[in-house]
Protein backbone atom coordinates (compact mmCIF):
# COMPACT_ATOMS: atom_id res chain seq x y z
CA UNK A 1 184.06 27.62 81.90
CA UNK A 2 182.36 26.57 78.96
CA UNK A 3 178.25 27.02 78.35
CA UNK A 4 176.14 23.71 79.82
CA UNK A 5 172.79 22.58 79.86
CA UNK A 6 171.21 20.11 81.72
CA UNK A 7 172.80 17.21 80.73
CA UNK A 8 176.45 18.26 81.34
CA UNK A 9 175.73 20.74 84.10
CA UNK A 10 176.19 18.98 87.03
CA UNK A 11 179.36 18.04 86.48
CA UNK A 12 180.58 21.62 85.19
CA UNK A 13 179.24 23.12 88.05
CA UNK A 14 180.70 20.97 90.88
CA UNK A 15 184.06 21.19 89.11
CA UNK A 16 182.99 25.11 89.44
CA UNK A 17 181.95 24.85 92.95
CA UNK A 18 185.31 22.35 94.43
CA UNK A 19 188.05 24.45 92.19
CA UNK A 20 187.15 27.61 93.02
CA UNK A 21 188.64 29.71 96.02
CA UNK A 22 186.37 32.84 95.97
CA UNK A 23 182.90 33.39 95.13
CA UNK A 24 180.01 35.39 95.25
CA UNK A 25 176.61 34.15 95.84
CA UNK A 26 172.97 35.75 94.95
CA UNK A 27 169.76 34.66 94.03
CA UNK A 28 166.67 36.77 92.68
CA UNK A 29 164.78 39.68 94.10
CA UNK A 30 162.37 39.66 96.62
CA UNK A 31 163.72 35.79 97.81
CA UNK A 32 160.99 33.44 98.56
CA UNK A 33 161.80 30.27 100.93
CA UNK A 34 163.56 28.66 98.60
CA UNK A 35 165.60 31.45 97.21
CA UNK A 36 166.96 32.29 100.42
CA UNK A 37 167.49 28.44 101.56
CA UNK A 38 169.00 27.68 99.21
CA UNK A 39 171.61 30.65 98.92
CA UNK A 40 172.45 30.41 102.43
CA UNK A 41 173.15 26.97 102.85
CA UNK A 42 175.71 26.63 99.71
CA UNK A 43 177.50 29.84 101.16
CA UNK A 44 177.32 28.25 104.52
CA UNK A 45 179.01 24.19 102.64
CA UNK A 46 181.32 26.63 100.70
CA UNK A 47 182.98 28.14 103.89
CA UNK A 48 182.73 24.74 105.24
CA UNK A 49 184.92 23.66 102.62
CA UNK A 50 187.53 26.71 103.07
CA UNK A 51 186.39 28.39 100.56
CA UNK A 52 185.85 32.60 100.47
CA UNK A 53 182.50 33.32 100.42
CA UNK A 54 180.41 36.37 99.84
CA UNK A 55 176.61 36.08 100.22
CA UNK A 56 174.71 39.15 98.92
CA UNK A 57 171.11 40.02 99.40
CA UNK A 58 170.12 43.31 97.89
CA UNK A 59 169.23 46.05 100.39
CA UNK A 60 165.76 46.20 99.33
CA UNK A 61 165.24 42.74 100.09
CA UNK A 62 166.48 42.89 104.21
CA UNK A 63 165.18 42.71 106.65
CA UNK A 64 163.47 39.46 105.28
CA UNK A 65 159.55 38.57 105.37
CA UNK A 66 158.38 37.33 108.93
CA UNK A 67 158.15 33.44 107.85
CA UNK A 68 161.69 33.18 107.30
CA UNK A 69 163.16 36.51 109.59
CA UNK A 70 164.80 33.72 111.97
CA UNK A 71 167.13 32.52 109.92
CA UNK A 72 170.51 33.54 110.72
CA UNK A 73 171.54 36.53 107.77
CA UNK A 74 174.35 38.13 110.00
CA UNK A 75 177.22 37.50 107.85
CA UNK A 76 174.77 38.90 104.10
CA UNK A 77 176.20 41.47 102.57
CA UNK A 78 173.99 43.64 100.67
CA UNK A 79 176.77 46.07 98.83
CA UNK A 80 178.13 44.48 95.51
CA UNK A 81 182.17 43.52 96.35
CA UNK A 82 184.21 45.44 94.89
CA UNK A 83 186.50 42.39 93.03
CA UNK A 84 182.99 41.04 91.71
CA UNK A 85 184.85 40.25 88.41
CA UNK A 86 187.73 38.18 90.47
CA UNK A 87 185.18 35.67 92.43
CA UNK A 88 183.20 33.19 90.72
CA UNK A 89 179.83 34.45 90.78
CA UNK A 90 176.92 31.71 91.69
CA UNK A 91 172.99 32.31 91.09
CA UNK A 92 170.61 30.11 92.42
CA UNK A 93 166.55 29.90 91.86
CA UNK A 94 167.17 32.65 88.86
CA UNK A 95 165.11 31.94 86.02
CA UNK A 96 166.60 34.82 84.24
CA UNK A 97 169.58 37.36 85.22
CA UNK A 98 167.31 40.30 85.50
CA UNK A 99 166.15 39.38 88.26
CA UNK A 100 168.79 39.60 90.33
CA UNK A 101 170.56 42.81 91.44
CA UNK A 102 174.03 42.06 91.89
CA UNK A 103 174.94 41.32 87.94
CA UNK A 104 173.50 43.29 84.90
CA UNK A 105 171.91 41.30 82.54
CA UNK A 106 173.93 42.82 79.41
CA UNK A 107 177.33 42.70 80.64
CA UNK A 108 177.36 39.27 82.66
CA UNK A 109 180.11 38.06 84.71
CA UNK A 110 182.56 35.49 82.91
CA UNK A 111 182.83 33.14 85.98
CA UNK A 112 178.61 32.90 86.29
CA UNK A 113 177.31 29.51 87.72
CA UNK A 114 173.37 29.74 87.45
CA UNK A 115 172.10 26.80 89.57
CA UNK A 116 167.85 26.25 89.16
CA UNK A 117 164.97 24.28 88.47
CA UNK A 118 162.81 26.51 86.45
CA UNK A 119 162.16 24.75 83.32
CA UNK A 120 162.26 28.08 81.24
CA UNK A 121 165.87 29.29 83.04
CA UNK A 122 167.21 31.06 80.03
CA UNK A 123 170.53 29.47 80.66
CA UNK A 124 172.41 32.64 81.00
CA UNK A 125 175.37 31.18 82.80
CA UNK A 126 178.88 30.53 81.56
CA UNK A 127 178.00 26.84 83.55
CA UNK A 128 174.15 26.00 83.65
CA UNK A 129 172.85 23.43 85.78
CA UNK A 130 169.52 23.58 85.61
CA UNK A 131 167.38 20.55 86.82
CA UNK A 132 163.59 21.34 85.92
CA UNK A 133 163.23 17.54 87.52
CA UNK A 134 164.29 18.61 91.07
CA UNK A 135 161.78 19.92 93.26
CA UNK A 136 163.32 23.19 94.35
CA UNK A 137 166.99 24.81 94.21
CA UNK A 138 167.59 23.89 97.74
CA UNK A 139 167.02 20.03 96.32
CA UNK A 140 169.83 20.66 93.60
CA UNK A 141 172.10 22.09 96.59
CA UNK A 142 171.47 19.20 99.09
CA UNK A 143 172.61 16.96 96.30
CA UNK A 144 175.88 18.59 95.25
CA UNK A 145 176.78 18.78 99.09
CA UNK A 146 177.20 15.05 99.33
CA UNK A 147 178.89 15.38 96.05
CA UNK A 148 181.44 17.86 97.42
CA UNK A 149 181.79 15.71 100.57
CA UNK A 150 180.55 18.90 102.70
CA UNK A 151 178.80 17.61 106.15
CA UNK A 152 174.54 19.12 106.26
CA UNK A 153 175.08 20.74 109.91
CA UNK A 154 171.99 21.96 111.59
CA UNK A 155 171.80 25.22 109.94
CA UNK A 156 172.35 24.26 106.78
CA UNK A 157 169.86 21.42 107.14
CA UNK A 158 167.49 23.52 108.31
CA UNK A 159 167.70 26.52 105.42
CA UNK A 160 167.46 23.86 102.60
CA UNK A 161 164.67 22.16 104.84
CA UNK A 162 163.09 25.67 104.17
CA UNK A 163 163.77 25.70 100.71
CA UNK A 164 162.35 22.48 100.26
CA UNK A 165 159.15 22.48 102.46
CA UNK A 166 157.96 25.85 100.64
CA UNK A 167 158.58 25.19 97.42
CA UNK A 168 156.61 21.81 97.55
CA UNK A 169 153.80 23.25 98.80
CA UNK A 170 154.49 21.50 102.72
CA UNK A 171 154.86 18.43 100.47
CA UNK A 172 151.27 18.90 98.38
CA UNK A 173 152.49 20.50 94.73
CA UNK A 174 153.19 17.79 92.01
CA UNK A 175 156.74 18.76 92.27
CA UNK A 176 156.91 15.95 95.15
CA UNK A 177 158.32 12.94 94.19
CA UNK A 178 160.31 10.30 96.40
CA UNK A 179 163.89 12.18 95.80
CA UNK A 180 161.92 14.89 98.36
CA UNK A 181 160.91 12.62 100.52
CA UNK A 182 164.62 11.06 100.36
CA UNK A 183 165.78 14.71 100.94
CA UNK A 184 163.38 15.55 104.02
CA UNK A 185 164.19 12.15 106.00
CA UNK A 186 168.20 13.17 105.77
CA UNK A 187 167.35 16.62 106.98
CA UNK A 188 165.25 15.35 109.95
CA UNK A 189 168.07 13.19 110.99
CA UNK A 190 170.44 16.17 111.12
CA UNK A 191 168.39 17.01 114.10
CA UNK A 192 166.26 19.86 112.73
CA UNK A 193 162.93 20.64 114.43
CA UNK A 194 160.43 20.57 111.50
CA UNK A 195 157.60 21.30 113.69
CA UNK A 196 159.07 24.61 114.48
CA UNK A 197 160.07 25.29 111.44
CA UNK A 198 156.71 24.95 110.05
CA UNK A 199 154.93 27.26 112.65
CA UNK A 200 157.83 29.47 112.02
CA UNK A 201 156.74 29.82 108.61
CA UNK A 202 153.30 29.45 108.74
CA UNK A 203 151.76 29.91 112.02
CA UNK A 204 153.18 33.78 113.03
CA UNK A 205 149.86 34.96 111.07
CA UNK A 206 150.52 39.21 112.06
CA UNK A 207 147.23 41.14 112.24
CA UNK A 208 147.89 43.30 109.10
CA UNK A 209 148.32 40.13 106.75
CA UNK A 210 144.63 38.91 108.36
CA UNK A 211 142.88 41.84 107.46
CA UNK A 212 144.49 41.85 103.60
CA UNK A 213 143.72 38.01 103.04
CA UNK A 214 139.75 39.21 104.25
CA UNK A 215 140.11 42.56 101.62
CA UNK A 216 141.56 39.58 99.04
CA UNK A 217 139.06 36.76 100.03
CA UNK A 218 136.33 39.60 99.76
CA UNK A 219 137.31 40.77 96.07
CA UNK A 220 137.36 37.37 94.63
CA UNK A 221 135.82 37.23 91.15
CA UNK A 222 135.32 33.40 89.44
CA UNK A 223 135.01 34.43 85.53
CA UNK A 224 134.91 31.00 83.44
CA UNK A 225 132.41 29.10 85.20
CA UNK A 226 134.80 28.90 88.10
CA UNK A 227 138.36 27.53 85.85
CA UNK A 228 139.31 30.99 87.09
CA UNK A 229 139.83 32.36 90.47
CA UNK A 230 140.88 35.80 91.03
CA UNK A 231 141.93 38.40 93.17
CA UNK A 232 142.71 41.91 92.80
CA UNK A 233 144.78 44.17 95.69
CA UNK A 234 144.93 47.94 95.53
CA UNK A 235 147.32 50.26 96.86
CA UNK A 236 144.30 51.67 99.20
CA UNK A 237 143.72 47.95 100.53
CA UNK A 238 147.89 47.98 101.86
CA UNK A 239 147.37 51.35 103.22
CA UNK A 240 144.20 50.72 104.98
CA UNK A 241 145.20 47.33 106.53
CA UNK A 242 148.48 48.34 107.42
CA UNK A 243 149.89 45.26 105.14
CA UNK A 244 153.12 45.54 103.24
CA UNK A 245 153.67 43.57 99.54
CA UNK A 246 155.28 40.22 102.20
CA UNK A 247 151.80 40.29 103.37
CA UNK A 248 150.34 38.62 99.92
CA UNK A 249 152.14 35.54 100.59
CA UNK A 250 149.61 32.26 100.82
CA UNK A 251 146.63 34.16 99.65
CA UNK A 252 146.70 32.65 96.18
CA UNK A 253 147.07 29.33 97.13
CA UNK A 254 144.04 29.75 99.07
CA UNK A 255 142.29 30.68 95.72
CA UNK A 256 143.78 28.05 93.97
CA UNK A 257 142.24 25.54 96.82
CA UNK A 258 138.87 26.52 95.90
CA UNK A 259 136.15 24.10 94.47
CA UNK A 260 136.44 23.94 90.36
CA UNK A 261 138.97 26.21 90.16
CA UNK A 262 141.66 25.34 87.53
CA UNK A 263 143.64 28.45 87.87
CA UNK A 264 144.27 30.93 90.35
CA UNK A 265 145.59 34.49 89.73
CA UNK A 266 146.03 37.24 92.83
CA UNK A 267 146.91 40.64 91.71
CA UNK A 268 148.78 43.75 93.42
CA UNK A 269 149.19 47.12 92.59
CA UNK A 270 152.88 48.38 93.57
CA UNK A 271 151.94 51.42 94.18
CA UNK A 272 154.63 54.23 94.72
CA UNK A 273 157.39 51.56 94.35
CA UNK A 274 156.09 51.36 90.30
CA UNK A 275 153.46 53.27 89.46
CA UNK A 276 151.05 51.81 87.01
CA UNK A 277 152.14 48.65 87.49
CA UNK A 278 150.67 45.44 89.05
CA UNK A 279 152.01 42.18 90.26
CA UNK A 280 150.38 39.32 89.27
CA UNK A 281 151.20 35.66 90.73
CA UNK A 282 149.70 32.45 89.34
CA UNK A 283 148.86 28.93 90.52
CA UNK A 284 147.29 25.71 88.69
CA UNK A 285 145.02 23.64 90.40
CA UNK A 286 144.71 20.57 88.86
CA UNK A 287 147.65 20.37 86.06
CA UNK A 288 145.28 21.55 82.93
CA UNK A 289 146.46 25.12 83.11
CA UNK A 290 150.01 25.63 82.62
CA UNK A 291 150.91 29.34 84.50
CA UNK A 292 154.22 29.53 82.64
CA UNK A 293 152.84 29.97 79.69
CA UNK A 294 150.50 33.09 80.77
CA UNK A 295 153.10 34.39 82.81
CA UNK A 296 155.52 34.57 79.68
CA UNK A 297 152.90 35.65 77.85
CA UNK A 298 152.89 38.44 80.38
CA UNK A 299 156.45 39.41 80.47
CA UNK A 300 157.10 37.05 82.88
CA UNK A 301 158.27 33.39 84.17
CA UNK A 302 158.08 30.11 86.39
CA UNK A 303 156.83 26.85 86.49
CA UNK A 304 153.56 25.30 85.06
CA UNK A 305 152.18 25.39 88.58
CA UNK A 306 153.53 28.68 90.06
CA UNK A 307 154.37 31.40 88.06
CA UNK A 308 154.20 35.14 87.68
CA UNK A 309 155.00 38.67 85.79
CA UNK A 310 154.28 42.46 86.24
CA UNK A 311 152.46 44.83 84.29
CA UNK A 312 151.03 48.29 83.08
CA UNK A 313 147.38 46.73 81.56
CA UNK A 314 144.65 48.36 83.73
CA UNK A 315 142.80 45.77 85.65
CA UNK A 316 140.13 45.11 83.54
CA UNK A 317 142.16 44.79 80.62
CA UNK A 318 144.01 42.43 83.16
CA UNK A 319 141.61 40.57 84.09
CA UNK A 320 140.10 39.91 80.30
CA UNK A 321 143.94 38.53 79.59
CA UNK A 322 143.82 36.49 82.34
CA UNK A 323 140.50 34.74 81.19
CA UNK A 324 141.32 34.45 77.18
CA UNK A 325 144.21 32.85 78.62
CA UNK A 326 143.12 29.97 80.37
CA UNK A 327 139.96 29.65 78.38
CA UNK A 328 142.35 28.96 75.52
CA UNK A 329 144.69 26.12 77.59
CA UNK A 330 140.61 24.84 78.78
């Protein structure tokens, strides 16, 4: 395999994907919707196809959070197989290979298919397809099925469905264009239940995750005339509501939904899994603001509308980051 980029991906990596016998698939820590989608519906085409499959989920990372706990995860394997270096290892929705615990990011795999969308993937693969056009991974993945003549059976339909539905925002983000829409109608007519899917994912609300949004919703600070919406979460707020880190998901797009905001920013302390450190995730409103660039500013990565890093700054050193930042995009 040779190095790629966008323009020659594609091709590289479906020659990867249809001449290969045995692979390993991962995506990055802590999987959102479309991490985990999209991971388990290529291992799921790949067996389909005859192929050997591995699908490995880091043990920190199982059981998964409550919106997507019902998909099926009995055949993940969260130990690193021993012949890693004989399988042709595929990444999907990883901007960067330190975020993923089955490779390390200075001694790489030589067989490494990376497979994204993030526009600042730091093409780390020996084959990079990277479409920053495509509206999530699980979009990339739906396409090369048809182009490796694998059938979209239920499951599978309904993990990229997953992949898709979150990572557009339930179809709101500028990310959607018609190729989505395209993408959803196919799904639906696989026979999927999209209605359940969506309460699935959205309407299992558990008590501990109510009383952190109200600790969030009550913290709020607007610096910026507004432009800026923040949140801040302590370790005392998760051990007083009961909540765990999964918990956090949703409450920043409700701060980015707010009148005049621009930008929205919630931030976590980790606690005793990093002391020190906080988690900071990042959403533009509007389009002015572009996240990416803060959150690489901040160690970090993503898209110009969702985007995020850690960090030791205190919060108020945080927080005054946070505001030179988008004051200087404003």
């Amino acid at each position: 395999m040779s190095g790629a980029g966008m323009a020659t991906g594609r091709a590289e990596a479906l020659s990867a994907l249809t001449t290969g016998d045995r692979f390993v698939l991962a995506t990055h820590e802590h999987p959102d919707g479309d991490a985990i989608g999209s991971l388990l519906a290529l291992g799921w085409l790949l067996e389909s196809l005859g192929k050997e499959v591995v699908v490995h989920v880091g043990p920190d990372d199982l059981p998964l959070p409550y919106e997507y706990d019902w998909l099926d995860v009995s055949g993940v394997q969260t130990e690193i197989p021993d012949d890693l270096d004989a399988r042709t290892v595929v990444l999907l929705d990883c901007g960067n290979a330190e975020r993923c615990s089955l490779v390390k990011a200075d001694d790489l795999p030589a067989d490494l298919v990376n497979i994204d969308h993030h526009h600042d993937n730091t093409l780390f693969g020996s084959v990079n397809f990277v479409d920053s056009d495509a509206s999530c991974t699980a979009e990339i993945v739906w396409e090369l099925a048809e182009e490796m003549g694998a059938t979209l059976d239920r499951p599978v339909a309904e993990a990229l469905y997953v992949g898709l539905v979150t990572d557009t925002g339930r179809f709101m983000y500028s990310n959607t264009d018609a190729q989505s829409h395209r993408m959803a109608t196919e799904l639906l007519e696989t026979g999927i239940d999209h209605n359940l899917i969506y309460r699935r994912i959205y309407e299992r609300l558990p008590d501990p995750k109510l009383k952190l949004f109200a600790r969030g919703l009550s913290a709020v600070q607007r610096p910026l005339d507004g432009a800026l919406t923040v949140s801040v979460l302590t370790s005392a707020d998760f051990a007083e509501t009961g909540a765990s880190a999964d918990h956090t998901e949703g409450i920043v797009d409700f701060l980015r939904a707010v009148d005049g905001t621009r930008a929205a920013a919630l931030v976590r302390e980790l606690g005793e899994q990093a002391p020190g450190e906080w988690r900071v995730s990042l959403r533009s409103s509007d389009g002015t603001v572009d996240v990416s660039k803060i959150a690489r500013e901040g160690g970090g990565g993503g898209h110009p509308a969702a985007a995020g890093f850690r960090t030791t700054l205190a919060p108020d050193e945080l927080l005054a980051f946070l505001r030179d930042q988008v004051a200087e995009q404003l």
